[in-house]
C-alpha atoms as a PDB file:
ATOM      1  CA  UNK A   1       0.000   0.000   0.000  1.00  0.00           C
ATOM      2  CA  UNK A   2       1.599   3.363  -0.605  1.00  0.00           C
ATOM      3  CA  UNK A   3       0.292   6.806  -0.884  1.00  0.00           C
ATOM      4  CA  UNK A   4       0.504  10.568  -1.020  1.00  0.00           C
ATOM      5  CA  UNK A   5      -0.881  13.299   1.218  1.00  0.00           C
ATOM      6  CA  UNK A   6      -4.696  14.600   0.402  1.00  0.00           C
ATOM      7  CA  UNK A   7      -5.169  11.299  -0.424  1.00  0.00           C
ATOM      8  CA  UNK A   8      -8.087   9.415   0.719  1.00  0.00           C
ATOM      9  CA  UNK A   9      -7.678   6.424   3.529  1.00  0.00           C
ATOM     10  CA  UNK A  10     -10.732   4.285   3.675  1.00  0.00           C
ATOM     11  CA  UNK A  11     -11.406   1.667   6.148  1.00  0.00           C
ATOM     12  CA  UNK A  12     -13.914  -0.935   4.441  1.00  0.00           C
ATOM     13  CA  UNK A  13     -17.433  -1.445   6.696  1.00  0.00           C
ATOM     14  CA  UNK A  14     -17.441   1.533   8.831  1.00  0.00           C
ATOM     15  CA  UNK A  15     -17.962   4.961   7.593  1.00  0.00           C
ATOM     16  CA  UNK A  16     -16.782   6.548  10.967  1.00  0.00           C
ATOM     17  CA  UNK A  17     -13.082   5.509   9.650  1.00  0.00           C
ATOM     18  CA  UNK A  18     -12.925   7.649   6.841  1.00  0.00           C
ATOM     19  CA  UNK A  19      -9.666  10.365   6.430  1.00  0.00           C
ATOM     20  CA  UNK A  20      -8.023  12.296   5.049  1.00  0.00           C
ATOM     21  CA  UNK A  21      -3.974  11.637   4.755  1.00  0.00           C
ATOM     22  CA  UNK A  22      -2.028  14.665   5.872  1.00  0.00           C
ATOM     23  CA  UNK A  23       1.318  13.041   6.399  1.00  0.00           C
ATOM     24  CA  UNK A  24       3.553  10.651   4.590  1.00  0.00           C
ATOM     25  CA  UNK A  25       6.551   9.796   6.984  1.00  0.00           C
ATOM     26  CA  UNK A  26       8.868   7.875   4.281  1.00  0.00           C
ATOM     27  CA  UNK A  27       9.792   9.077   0.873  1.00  0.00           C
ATOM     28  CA  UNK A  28       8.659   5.719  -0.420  1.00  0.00           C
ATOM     29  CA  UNK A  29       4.385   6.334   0.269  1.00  0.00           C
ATOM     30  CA  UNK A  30       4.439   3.176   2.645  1.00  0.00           C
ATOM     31  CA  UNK A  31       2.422   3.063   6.087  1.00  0.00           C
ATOM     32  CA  UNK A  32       2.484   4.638   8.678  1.00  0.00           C
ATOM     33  CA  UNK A  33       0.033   7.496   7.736  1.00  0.00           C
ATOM     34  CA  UNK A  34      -0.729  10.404   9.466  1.00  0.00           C
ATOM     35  CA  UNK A  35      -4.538  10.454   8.990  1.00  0.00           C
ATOM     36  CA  UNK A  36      -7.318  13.273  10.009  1.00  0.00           C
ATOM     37  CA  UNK A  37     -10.610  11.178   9.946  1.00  0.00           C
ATOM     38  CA  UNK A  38     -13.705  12.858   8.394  1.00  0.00           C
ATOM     39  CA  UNK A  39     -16.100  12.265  11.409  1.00  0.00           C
ATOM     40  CA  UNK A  40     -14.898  14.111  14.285  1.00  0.00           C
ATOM     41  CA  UNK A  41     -11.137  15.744  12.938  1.00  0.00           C
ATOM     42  CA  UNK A  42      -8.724  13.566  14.895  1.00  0.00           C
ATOM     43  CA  UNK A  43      -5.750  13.306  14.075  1.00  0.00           C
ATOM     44  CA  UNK A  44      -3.634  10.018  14.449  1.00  0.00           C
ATOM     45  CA  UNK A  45      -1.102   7.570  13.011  1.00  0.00           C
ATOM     46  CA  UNK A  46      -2.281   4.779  11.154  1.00  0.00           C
ATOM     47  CA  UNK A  47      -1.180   1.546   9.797  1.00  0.00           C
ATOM     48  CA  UNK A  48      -3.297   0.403   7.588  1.00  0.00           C
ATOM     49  CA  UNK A  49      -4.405  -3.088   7.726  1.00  0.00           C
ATOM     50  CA  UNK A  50      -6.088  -5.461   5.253  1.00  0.00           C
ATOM     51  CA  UNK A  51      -9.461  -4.195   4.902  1.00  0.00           C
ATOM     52  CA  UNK A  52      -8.581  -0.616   3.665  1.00  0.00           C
ATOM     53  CA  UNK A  53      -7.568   1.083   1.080  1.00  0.00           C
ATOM     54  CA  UNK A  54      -6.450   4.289  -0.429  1.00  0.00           C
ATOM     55  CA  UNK A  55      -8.345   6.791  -2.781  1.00  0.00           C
ATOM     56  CA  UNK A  56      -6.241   8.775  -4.999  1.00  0.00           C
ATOM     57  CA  UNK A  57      -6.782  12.208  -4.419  1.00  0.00           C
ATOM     58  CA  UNK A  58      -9.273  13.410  -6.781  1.00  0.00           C
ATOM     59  CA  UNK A  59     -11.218  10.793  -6.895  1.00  0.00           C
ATOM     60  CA  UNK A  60     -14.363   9.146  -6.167  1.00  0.00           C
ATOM     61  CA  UNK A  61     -15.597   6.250  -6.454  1.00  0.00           C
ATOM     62  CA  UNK A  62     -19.284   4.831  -6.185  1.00  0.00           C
ATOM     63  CA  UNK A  63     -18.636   3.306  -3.276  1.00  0.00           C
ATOM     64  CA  UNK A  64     -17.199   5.938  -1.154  1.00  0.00           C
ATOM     65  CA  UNK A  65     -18.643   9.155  -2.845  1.00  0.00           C
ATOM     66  CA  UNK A  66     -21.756   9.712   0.332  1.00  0.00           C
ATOM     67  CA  UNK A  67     -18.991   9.178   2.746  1.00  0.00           C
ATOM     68  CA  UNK A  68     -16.514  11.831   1.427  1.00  0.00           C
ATOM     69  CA  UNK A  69     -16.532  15.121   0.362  1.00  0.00           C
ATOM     70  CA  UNK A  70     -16.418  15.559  -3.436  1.00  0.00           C
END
């Protein structure tokens, strides 16, 4: 999994854990991720695990476009 800030860090199953990646640690895009999730602003570290997944900035697909903002 790698990615790039403003992209999109979606855990699968509950909409709560929806964010917003402000913070890339190493040069390479791999986790950890410094994430601000949608529903209440907080801000933490994250290592993703095997039920999420990252949404290009930009973009929105079917399945996540009523939980994040266009």
């Amino acid at each position: 999994m790698y990615a790039r800030i403003g992209d999109r860090l979606i855990v699968e199953g509950d909409p709560a854990r929806a964010g917003v990646i402000i913070g890339v640690p190493h040069q390479d895009g791999s986790p950890p991720y410094i994430v601000k999730w949608l529903a209440n602003g907080h801000i933490a570290m994250v290592s993703p695990g095997e039920f999420a997944r990252i949404v290009p900035a930009g973009r929105s697909p079917d399945r996540t476009a009523r939980l994040l903002p266009a």
